[in-house]
Protein backbone atom coordinates (compact mmCIF):
# COMPACT_ATOMS: atom_id res chain seq x y z
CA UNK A 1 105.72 74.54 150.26
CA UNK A 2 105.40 70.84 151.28
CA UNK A 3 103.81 71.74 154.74
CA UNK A 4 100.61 69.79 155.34
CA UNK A 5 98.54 72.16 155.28
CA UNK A 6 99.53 73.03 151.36
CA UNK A 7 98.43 69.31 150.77
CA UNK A 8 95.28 69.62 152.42
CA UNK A 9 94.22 72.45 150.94
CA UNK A 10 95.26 72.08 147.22
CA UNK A 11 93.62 68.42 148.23
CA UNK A 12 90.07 70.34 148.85
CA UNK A 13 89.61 72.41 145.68
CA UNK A 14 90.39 71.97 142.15
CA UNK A 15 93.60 73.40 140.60
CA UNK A 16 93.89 76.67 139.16
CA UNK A 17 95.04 75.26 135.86
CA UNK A 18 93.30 72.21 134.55
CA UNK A 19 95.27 68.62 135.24
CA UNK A 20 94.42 66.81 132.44
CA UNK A 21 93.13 63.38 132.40
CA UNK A 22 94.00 63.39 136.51
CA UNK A 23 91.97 66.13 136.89
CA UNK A 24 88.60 64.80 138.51
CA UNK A 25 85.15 64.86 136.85
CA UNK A 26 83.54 67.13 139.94
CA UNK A 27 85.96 69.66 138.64
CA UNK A 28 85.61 69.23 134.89
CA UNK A 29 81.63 69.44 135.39
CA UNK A 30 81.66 72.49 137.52
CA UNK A 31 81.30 74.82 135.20
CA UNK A 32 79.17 73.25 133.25
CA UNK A 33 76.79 72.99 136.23
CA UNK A 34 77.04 76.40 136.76
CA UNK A 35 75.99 77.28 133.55
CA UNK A 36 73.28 75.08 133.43
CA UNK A 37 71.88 76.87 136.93
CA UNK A 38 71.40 80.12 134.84
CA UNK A 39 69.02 78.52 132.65
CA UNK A 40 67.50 75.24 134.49
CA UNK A 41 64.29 77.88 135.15
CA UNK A 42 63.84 77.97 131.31
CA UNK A 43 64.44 74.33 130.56
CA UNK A 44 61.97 73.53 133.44
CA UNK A 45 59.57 75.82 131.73
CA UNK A 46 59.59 74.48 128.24
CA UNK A 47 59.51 71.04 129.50
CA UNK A 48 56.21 71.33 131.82
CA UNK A 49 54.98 73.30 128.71
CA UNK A 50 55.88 70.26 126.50
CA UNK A 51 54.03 67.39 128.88
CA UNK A 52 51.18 70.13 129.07
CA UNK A 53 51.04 70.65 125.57
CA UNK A 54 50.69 66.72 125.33
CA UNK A 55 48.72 65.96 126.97
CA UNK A 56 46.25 68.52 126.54
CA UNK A 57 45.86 68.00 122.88
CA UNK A 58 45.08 64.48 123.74
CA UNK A 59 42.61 65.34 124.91
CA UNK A 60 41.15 66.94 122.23
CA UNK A 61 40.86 63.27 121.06
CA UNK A 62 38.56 61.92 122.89
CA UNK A 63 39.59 58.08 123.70
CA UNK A 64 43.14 59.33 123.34
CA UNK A 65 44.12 60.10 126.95
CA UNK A 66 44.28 57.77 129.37
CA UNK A 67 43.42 60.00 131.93
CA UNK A 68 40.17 61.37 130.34
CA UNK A 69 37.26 60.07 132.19
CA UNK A 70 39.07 60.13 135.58
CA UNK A 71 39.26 63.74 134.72
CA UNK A 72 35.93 64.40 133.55
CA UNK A 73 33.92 62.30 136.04
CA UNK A 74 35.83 64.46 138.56
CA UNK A 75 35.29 67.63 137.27
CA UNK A 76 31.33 67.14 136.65
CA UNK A 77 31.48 66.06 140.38
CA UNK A 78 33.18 69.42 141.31
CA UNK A 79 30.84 71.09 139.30
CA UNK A 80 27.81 69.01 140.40
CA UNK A 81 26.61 67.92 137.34
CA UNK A 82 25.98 71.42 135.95
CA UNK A 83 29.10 70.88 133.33
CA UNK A 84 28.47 68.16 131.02
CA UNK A 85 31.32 65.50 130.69
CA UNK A 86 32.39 66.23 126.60
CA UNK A 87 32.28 70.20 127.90
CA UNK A 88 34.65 69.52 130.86
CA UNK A 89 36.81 67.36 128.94
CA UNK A 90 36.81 70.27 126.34
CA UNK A 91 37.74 72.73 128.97
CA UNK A 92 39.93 70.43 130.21
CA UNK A 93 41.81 70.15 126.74
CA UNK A 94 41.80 74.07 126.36
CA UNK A 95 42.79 75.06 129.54
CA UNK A 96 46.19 72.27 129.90
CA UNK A 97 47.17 73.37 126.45
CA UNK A 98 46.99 77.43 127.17
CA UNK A 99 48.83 76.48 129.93
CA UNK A 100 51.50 74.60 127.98
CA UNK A 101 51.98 77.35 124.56
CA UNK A 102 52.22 79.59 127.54
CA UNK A 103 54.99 78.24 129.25
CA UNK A 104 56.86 77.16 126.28
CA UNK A 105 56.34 80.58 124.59
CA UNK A 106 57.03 82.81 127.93
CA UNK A 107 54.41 85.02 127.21
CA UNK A 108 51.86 86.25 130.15
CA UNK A 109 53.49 83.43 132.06
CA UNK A 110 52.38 84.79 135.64
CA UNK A 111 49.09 84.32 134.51
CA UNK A 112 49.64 80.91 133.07
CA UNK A 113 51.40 80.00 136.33
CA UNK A 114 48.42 81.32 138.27
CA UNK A 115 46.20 78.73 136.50
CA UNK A 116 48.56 76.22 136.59
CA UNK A 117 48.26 76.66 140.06
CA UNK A 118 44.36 76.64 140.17
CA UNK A 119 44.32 74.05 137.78
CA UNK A 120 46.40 71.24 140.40
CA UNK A 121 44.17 72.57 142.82
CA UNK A 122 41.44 71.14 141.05
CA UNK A 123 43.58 68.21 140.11
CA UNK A 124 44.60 67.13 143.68
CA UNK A 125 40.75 67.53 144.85
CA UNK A 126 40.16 64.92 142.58
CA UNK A 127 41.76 62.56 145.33
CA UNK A 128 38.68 63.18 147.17
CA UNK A 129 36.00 63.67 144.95
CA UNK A 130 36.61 60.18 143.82
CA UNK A 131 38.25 58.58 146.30
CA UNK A 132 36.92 54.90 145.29
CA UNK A 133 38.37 55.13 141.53
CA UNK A 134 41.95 56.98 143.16
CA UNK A 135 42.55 54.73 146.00
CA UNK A 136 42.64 50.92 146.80
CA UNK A 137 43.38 51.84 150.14
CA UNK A 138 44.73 54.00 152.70
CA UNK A 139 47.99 55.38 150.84
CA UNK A 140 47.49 52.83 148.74
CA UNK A 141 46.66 54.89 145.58
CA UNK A 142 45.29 53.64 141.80
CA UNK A 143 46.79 53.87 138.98
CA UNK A 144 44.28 56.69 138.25
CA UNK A 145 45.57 58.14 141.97
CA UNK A 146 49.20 57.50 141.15
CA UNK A 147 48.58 59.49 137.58
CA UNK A 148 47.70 62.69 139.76
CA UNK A 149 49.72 61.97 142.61
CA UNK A 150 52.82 62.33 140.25
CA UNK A 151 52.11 65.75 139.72
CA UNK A 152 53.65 66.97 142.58
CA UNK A 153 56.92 67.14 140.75
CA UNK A 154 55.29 69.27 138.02
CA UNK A 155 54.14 71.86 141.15
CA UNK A 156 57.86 71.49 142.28
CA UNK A 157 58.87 72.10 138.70
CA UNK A 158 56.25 75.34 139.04
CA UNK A 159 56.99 76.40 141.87
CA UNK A 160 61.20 76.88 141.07
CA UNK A 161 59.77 78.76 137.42
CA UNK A 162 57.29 81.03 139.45
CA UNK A 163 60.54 81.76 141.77
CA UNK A 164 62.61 82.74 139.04
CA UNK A 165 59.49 84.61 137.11
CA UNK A 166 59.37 86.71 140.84
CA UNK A 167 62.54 87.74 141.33
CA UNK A 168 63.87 88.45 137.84
């Protein structure tokens, strides 16, 4: 029983029955972790509905968000004038909180996730549409460009709910 090999092996994993205070904190977080892998798709859900939620009531307000006219001056340049600034930042407001009840409530997510998806699209472009207020250089983005830039996470975030939606 005192071969190497039993030392190297009960030296790899945890013991069967907890140590105590010498067990190590890997070991007493474990299941924990694994726990929290079950539901990390749900907690990512209801906090991207949250920051949604947020910040699309802001902008029901207008002067409240500080993103509000690099979003609308974008989005009447995507839509070429034809949508007034107060009616895009209206939409705007609508559309990011739909987005947001949906995701915290659950309900007709794969649609929500669908224009969630649209939505960033339309976010990103924004990059390019007004490349003079989102950069100061070459990869060298604003703090209007940084403020959409930063949503990449929230499409990571997406993209590990719309997994989960997909396959359960």
């Amino acid at each position: 029983m005192t071969s190497t090999s039993h030392h190297r092996d009960s030296a790899d994993r945890p013991p069967a029955v907890p140590a105590g205070p010498r067990q190590s904190l890997r070991s007493r977080l474990a299941p924990h972790a694994h726990r929290y892998t079950r539901v990390s798709p749900a907690v990512l859900r209801v906090c991207v509905g949250l920051v949604f939620c947020w910040f699309g009531i802001l902008k029901f307000f207008p002067g409240a968000s500080a993103a509000e006219d690099f979003a609308t001056d974008a989005m009447t340049d995507m839509t070429i004038g034809l949508v007034p600034a107060p009616l895009c930042l209206l939409l705007l407001a609508v559309l990011e909180t739909g987005i947001g009840l949906v995701l915290l409530t659950g309900f007709l997510l794969r649609w929500a996730l669908a224009a969630f998806f649209l939505h960033m699209a339309g976010v990103f472009l924004s990059l390019l549409v007004l490349p003079d207020v989102a950069w100061h250089t070459t990869a060298v983005p604003t703090l209007e460009g940084q403020y959409v830039i930063k949503n990449v996470v929230l499409v990571a975030a997406c993209l590990h709910i719309t997994a989960d939606e997909l396959t359960h």
